[in-house]
C-alpha atoms as a PDB file:
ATOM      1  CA  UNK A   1       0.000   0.000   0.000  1.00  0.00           C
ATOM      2  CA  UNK A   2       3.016   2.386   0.964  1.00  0.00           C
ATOM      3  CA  UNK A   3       4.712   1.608  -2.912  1.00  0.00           C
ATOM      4  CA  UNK A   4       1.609   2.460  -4.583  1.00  0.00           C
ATOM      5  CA  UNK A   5       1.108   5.693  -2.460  1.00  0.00           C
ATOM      6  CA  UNK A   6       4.391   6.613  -3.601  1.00  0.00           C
ATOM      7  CA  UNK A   7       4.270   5.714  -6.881  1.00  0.00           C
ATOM      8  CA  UNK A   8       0.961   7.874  -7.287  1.00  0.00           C
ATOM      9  CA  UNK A   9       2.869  10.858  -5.403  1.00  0.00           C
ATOM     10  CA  UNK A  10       5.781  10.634  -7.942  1.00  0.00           C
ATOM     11  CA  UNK A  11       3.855  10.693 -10.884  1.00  0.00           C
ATOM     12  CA  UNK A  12       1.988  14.076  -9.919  1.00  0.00           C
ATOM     13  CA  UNK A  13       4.624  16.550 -10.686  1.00  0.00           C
ATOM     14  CA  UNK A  14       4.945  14.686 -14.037  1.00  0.00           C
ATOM     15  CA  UNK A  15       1.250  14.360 -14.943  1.00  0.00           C
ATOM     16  CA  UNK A  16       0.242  18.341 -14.225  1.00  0.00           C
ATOM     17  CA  UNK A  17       2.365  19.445 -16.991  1.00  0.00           C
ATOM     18  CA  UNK A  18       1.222  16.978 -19.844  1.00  0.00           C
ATOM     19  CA  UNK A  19      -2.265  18.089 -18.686  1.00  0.00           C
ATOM     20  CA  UNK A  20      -1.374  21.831 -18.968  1.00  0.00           C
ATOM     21  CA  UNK A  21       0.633  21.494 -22.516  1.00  0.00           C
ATOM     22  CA  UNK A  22      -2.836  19.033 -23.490  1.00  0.00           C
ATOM     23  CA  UNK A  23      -4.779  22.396 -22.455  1.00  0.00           C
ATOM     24  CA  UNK A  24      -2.835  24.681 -24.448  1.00  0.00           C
ATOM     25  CA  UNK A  25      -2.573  22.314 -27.258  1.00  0.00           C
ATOM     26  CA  UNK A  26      -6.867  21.921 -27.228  1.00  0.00           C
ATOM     27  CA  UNK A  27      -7.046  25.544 -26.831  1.00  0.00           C
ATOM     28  CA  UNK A  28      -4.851  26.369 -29.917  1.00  0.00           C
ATOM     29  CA  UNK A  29      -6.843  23.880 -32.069  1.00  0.00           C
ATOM     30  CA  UNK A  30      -9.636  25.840 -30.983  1.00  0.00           C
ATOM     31  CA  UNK A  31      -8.052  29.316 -32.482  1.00  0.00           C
ATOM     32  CA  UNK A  32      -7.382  27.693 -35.245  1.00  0.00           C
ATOM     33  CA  UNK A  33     -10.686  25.651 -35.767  1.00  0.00           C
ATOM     34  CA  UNK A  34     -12.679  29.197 -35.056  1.00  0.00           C
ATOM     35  CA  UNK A  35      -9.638  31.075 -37.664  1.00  0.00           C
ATOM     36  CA  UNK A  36     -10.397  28.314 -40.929  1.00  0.00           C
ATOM     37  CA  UNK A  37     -14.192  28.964 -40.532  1.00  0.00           C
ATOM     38  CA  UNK A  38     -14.002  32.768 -40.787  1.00  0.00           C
ATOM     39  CA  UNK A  39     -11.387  33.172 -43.480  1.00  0.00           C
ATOM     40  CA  UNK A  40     -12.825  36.677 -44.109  1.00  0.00           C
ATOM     41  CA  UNK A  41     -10.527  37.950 -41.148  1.00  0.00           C
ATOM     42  CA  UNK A  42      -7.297  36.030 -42.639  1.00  0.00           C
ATOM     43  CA  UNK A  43      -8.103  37.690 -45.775  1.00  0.00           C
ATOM     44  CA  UNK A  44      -9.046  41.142 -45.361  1.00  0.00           C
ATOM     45  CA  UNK A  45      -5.595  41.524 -43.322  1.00  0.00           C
ATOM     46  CA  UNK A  46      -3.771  39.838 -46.195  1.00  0.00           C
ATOM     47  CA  UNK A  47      -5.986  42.322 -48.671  1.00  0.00           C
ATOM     48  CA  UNK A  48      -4.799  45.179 -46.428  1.00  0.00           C
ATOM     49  CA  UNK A  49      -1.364  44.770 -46.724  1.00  0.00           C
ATOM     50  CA  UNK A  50      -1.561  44.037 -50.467  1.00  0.00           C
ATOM     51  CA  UNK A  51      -3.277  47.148 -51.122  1.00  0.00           C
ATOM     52  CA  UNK A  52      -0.497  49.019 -49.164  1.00  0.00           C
ATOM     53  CA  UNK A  53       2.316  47.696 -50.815  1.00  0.00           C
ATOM     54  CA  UNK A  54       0.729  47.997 -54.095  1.00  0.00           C
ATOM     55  CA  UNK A  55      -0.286  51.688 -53.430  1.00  0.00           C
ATOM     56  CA  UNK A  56       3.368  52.209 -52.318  1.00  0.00           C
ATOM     57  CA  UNK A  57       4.571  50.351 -55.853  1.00  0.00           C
ATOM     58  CA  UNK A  58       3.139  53.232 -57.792  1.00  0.00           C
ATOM     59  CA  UNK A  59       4.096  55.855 -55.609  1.00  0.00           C
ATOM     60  CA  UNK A  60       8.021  54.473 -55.644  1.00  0.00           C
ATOM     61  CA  UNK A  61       8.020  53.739 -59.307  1.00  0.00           C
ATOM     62  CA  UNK A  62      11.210  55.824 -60.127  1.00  0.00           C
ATOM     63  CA  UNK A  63      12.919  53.603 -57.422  1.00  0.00           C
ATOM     64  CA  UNK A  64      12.872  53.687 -52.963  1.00  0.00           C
ATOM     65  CA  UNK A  65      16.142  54.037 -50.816  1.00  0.00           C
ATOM     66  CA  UNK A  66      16.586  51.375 -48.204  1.00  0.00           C
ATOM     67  CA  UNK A  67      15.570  53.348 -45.502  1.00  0.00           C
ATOM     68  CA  UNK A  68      12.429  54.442 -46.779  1.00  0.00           C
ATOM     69  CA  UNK A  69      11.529  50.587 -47.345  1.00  0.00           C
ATOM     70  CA  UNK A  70      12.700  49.825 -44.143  1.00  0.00           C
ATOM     71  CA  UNK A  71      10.319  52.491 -42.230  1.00  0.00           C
ATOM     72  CA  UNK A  72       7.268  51.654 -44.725  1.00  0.00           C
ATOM     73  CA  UNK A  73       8.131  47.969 -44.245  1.00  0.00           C
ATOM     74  CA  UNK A  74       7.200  48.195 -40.292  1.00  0.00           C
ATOM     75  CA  UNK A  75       5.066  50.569 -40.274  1.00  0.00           C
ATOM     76  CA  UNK A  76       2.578  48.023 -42.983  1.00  0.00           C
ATOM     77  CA  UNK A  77       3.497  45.173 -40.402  1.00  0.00           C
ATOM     78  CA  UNK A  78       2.425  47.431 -37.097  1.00  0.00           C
ATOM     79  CA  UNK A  79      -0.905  48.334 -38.703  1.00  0.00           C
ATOM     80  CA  UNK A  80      -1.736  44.940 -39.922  1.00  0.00           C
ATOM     81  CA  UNK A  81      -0.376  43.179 -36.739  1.00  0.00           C
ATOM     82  CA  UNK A  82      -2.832  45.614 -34.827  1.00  0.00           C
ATOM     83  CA  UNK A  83      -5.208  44.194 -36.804  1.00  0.00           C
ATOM     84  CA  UNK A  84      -4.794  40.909 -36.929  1.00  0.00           C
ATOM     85  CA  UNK A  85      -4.320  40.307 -32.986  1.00  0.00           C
ATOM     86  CA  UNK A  86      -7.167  42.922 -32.245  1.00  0.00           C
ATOM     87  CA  UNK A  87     -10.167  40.090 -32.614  1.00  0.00           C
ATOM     88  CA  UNK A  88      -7.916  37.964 -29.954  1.00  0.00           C
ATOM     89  CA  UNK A  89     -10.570  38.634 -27.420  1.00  0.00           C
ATOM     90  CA  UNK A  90     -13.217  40.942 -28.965  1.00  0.00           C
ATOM     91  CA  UNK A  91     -14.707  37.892 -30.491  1.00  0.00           C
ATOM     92  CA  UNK A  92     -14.852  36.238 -26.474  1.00  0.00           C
ATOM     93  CA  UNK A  93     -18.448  36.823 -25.611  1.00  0.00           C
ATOM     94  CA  UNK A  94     -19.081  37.189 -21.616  1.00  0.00           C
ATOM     95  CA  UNK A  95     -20.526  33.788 -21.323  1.00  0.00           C
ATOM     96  CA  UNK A  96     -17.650  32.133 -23.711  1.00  0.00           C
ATOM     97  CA  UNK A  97     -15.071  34.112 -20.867  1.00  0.00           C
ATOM     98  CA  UNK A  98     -16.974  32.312 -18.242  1.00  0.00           C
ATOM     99  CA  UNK A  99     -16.446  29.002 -19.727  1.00  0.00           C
ATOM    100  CA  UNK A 100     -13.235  29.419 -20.340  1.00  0.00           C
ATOM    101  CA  UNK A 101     -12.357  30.532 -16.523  1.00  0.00           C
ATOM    102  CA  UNK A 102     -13.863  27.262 -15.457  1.00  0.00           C
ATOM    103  CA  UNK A 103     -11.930  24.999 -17.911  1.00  0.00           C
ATOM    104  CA  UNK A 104      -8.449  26.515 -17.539  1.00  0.00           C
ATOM    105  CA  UNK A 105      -5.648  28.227 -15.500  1.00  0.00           C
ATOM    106  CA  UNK A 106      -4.674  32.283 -17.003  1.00  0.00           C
ATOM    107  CA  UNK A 107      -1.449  31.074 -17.534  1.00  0.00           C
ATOM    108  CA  UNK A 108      -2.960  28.270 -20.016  1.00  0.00           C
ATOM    109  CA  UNK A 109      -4.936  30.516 -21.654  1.00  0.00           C
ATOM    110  CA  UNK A 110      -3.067  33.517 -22.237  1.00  0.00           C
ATOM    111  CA  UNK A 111       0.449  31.085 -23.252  1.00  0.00           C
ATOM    112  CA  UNK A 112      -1.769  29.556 -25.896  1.00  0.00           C
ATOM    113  CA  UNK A 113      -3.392  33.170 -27.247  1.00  0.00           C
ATOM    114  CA  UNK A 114       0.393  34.513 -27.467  1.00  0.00           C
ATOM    115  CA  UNK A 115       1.530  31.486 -29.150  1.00  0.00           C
ATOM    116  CA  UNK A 116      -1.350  31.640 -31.798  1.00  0.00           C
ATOM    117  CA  UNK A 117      -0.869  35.240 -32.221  1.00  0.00           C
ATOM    118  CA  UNK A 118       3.060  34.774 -32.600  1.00  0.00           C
ATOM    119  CA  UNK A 119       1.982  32.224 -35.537  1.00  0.00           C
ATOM    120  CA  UNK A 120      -0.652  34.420 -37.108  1.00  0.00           C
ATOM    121  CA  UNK A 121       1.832  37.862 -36.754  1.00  0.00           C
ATOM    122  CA  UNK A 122       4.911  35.215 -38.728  1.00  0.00           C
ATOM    123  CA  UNK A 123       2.258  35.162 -41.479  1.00  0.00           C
ATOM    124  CA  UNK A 124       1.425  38.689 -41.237  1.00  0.00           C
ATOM    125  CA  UNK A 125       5.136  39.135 -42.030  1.00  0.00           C
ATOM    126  CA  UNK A 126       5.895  36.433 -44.805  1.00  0.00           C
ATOM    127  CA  UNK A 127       2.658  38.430 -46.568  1.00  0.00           C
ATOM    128  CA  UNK A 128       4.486  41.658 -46.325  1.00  0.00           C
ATOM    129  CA  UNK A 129       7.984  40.374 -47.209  1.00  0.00           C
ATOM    130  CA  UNK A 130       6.894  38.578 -50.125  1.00  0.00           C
ATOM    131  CA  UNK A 131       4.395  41.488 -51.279  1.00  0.00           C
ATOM    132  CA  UNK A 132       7.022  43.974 -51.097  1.00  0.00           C
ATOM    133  CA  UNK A 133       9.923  41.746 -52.419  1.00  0.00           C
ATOM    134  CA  UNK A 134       7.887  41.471 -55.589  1.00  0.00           C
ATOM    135  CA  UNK A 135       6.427  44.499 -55.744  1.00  0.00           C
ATOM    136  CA  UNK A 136       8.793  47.400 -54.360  1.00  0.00           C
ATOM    137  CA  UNK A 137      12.138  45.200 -54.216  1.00  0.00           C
ATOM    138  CA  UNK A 138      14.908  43.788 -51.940  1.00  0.00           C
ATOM    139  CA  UNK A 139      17.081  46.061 -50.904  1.00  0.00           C
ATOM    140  CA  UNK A 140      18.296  44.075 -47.999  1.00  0.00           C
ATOM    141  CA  UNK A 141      22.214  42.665 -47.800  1.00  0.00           C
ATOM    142  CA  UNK A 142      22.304  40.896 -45.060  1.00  0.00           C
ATOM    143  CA  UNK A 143      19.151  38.422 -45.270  1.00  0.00           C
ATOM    144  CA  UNK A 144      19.893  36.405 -42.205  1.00  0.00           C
ATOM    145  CA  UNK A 145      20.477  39.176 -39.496  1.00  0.00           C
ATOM    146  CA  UNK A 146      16.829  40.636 -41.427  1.00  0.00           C
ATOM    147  CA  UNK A 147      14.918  36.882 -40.767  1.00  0.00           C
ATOM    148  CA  UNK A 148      16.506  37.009 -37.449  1.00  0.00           C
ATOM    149  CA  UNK A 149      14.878  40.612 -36.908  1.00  0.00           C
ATOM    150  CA  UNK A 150      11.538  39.661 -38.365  1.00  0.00           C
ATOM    151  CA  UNK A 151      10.691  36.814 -35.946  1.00  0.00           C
ATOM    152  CA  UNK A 152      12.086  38.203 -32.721  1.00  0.00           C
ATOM    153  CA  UNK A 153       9.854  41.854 -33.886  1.00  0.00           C
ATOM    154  CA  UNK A 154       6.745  39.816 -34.300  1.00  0.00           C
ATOM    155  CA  UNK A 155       6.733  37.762 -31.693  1.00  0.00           C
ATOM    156  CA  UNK A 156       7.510  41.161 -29.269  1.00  0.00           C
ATOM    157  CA  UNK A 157       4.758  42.526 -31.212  1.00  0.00           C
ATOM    158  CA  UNK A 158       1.991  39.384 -30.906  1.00  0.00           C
ATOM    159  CA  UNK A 159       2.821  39.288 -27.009  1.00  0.00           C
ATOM    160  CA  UNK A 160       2.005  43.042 -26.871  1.00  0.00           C
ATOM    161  CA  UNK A 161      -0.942  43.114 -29.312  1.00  0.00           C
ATOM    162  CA  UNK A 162      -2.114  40.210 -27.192  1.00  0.00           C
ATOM    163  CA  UNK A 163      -2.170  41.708 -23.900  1.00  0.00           C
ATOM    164  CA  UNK A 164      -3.287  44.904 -25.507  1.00  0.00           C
ATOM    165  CA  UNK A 165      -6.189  43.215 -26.795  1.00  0.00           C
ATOM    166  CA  UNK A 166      -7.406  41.688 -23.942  1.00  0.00           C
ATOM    167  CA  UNK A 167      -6.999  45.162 -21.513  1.00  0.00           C
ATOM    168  CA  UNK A 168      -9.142  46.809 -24.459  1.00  0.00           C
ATOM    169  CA  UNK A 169     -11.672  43.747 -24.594  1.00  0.00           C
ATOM    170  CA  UNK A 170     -12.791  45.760 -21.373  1.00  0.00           C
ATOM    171  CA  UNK A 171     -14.397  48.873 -22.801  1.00  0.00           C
ATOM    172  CA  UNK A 172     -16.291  49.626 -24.664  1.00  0.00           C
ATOM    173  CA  UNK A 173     -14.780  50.640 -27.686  1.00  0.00           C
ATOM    174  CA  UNK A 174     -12.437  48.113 -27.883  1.00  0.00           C
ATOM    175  CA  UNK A 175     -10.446  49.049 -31.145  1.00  0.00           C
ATOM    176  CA  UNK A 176      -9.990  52.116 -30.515  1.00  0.00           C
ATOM    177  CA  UNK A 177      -8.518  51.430 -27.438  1.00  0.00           C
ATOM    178  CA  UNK A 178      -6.326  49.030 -28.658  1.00  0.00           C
ATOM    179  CA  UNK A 179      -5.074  51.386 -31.152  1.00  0.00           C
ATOM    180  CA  UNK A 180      -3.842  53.759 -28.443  1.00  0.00           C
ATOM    181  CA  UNK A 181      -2.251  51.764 -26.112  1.00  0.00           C
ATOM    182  CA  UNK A 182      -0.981  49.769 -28.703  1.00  0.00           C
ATOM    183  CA  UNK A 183       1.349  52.916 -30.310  1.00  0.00           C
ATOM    184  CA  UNK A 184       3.378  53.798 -26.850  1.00  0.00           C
ATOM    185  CA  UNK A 185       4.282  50.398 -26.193  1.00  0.00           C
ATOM    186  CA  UNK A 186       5.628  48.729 -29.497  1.00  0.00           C
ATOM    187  CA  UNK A 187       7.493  52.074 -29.988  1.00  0.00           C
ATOM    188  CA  UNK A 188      10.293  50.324 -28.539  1.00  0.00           C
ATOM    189  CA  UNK A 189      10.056  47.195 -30.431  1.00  0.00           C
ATOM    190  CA  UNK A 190       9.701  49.104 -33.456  1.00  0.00           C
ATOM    191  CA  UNK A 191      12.393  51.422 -32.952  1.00  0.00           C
ATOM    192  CA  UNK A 192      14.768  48.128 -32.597  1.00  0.00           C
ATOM    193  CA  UNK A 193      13.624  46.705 -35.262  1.00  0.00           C
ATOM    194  CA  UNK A 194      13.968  49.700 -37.513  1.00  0.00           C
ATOM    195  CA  UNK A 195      17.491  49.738 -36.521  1.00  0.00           C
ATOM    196  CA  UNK A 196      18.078  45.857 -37.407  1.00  0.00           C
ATOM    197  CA  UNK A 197      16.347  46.090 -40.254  1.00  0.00           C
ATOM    198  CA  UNK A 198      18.276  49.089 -41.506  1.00  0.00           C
ATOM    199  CA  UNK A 199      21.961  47.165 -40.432  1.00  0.00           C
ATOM    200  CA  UNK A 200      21.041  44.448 -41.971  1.00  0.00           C
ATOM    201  CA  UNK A 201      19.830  47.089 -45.563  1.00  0.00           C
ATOM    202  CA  UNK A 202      23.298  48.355 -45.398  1.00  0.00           C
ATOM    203  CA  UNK A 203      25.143  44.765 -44.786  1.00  0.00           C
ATOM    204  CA  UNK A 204      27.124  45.922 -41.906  1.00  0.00           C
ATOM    205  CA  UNK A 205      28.556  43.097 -39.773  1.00  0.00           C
ATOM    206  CA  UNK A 206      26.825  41.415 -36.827  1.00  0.00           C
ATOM    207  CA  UNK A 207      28.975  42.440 -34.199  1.00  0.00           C
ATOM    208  CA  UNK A 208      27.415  45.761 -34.764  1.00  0.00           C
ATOM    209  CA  UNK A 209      23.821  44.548 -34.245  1.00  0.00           C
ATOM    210  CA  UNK A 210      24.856  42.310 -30.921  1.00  0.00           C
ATOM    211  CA  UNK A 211      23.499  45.036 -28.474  1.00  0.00           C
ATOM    212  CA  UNK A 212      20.221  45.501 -30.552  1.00  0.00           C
ATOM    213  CA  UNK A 213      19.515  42.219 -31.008  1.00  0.00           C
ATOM    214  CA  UNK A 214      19.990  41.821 -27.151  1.00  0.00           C
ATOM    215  CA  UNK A 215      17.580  44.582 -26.414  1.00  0.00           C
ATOM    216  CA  UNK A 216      14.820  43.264 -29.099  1.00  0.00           C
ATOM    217  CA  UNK A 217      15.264  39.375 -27.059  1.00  0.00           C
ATOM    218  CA  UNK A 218      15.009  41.456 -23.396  1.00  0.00           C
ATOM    219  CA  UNK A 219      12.234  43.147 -24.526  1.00  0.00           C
ATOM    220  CA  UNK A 220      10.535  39.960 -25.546  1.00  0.00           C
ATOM    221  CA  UNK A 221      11.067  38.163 -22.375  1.00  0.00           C
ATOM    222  CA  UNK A 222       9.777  40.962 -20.378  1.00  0.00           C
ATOM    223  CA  UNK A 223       6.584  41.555 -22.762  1.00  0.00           C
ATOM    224  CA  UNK A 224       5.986  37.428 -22.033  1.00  0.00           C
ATOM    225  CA  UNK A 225       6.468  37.348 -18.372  1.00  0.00           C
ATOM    226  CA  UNK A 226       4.396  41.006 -17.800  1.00  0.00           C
ATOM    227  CA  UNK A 227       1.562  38.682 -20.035  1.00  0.00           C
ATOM    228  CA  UNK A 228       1.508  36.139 -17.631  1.00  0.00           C
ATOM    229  CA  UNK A 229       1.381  38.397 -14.603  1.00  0.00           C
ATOM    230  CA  UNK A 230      -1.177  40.923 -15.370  1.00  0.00           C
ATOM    231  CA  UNK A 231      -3.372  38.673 -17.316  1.00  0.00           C
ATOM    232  CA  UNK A 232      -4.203  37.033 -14.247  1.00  0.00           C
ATOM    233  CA  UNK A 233      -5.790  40.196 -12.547  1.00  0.00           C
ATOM    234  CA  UNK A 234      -7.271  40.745 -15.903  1.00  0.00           C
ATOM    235  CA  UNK A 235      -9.214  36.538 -16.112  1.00  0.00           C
ATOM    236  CA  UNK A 236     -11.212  37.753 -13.380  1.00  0.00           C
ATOM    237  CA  UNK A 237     -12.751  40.629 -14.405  1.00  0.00           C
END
C-alpha cells in the first residue's frame, strides 16, 4: 500500500504538466478551428497589406532608398499586426469568458493566445515580405540578421498586441482602445527593429547589431512574463 502511495505521489509533478501542454494544445486547435471557418478575417488583413504595398509600388516607381523601405516595411506590419491580434478577445463573448475561466488556468490561456498570435503575426510578415519583395524590391544585404529581426519583432509585437487586446476587450470601444495603447508600447520594439532592419539594408557586420539584437530578445522576455502576470488580474474581471 506504501509503494503504490508513492508511486501515485511521484507521478503528480509529471502528470500536471502533460495536462497543462494538453490544455494549451486543445485551446490552440480551438483558435485555429474558429480562424479556418471565418477566413474573411485572414483575408481582409492579407488584402490590407496588399493594397499598401501595391499603393506604395506606384508611388516608388522611379525607385525607394533602403531606408524608406525599411520604415514603410514596419510601419505596414504594425498596422496589420494591430489588426490581426485585435479580434484575440473581442470575439470572447461574456458567457464564452466564463467558460473558459472554469476549464483553464490564465497562464494556459493567455500562453496559448500569445503562441497563436506569434503564428498568425509570422504570417502577417511572410505576406508583407513577399508582397514587397515582388512588388517594391529587396534592398536588404544581409538576409539572415533581417529573418533574425523579423521573428524576434513579431513575436515582441503578438505578445504586446495580445495583452493589448485583452486590456481593451474591457471597454467599450475596444479598437480604438487598442489602437492607443498599442502605439506607446511597441514604440520600442519598433524602434529596434527599424534599426536591425536598416543594419542588416546596409550589410554591416553582426557584431554591430549584438546590443540591438539583445535589447529586441530582453524586450521579448519581459513583454511574455508582464503577459503572464497581469493577465491574471485581468481573467477575473
Amino acid at each position: 500500500m506504501l509503494k503504490k502511495t508513492a508511486k501515485t505521489a511521484n507521478s503528480v509533478p509529471i502528470f500536471v504538466p502533460l495536462l497543462k501542454t494538453a490544455n494549451i494544445i486543445e485551446l490552440l486547435k480551438k483558435e485555429f478551428l474558429l480562424e479556418f471557418r471565418q477566413k474573411t478575417a485572414l483575408a481582409s488583413i492579407l488584402l490590407y497589406v496588399l493594397s499598401i504595398v501595391f499603393i506604395s509600388f506606384l508611388s516608388f516607381r522611379s525607385g525607394i532608398r533602403p531606408d524608406v523601405w525599411v520604415a514603410l516595411f514596419w510601419i505596414v506590419l504594425f498596422f496589420a499586426g494591430i489588426n490581426a491580434a485585435s479580434k484575440s478577445f473581442f470575439t470572447e463573448s461574456k458567457h464564452r469568458a466564463i467558460y473558459n475561466y472554469t476549464l483553464y488556468h490564465p497562464t494556459e490561456f493567455v500562453i496559448s493566445k500569445i503562441i497563436y498570435n506569434i503564428l498568425l503575426i509570422w504570417t502577417v510578415v511572410l505576406c508583407c515580405f513577399i508582397c514587397f519583395g515582388w512588388l517594391i524590391g529587396y534592398p536588404v544585404q544581409n538576409s539572415n540578421l533581417f529573418l533574425l529581426t523579423l521573428l524576434l519583432g513579431g513575436a515582441a509585437l503578438a505578445g504586446s498586441l495580445t495583452l493589448m487586446s485583452c486590456i481593451a476587450s474591457k471597454t467599450g470601444n475596444s479598437f480604438s482602445v487598442m489602437s492607443l495603447l498599442s502605439v506607446p508600447v511597441c514604440i520600442p520594439v519598433l524602434l529596434l527593429a527599424l534599426r536591425l532592419t536598416r543594419n542588416a539594408a546596409d550589410g554591416l557586420e553582426w557584431s554591430v547589431s549584438y546590443n540591438y539584437l539583445g535589447g529586441l530578445l530582453l524586450i521579448d522576455l519581459i513583454i511574455f512574463a508582464l503577459s503572464l502576470f497581469l493577465f491574471r488580474y485581468l481573467w477575473k474581471e
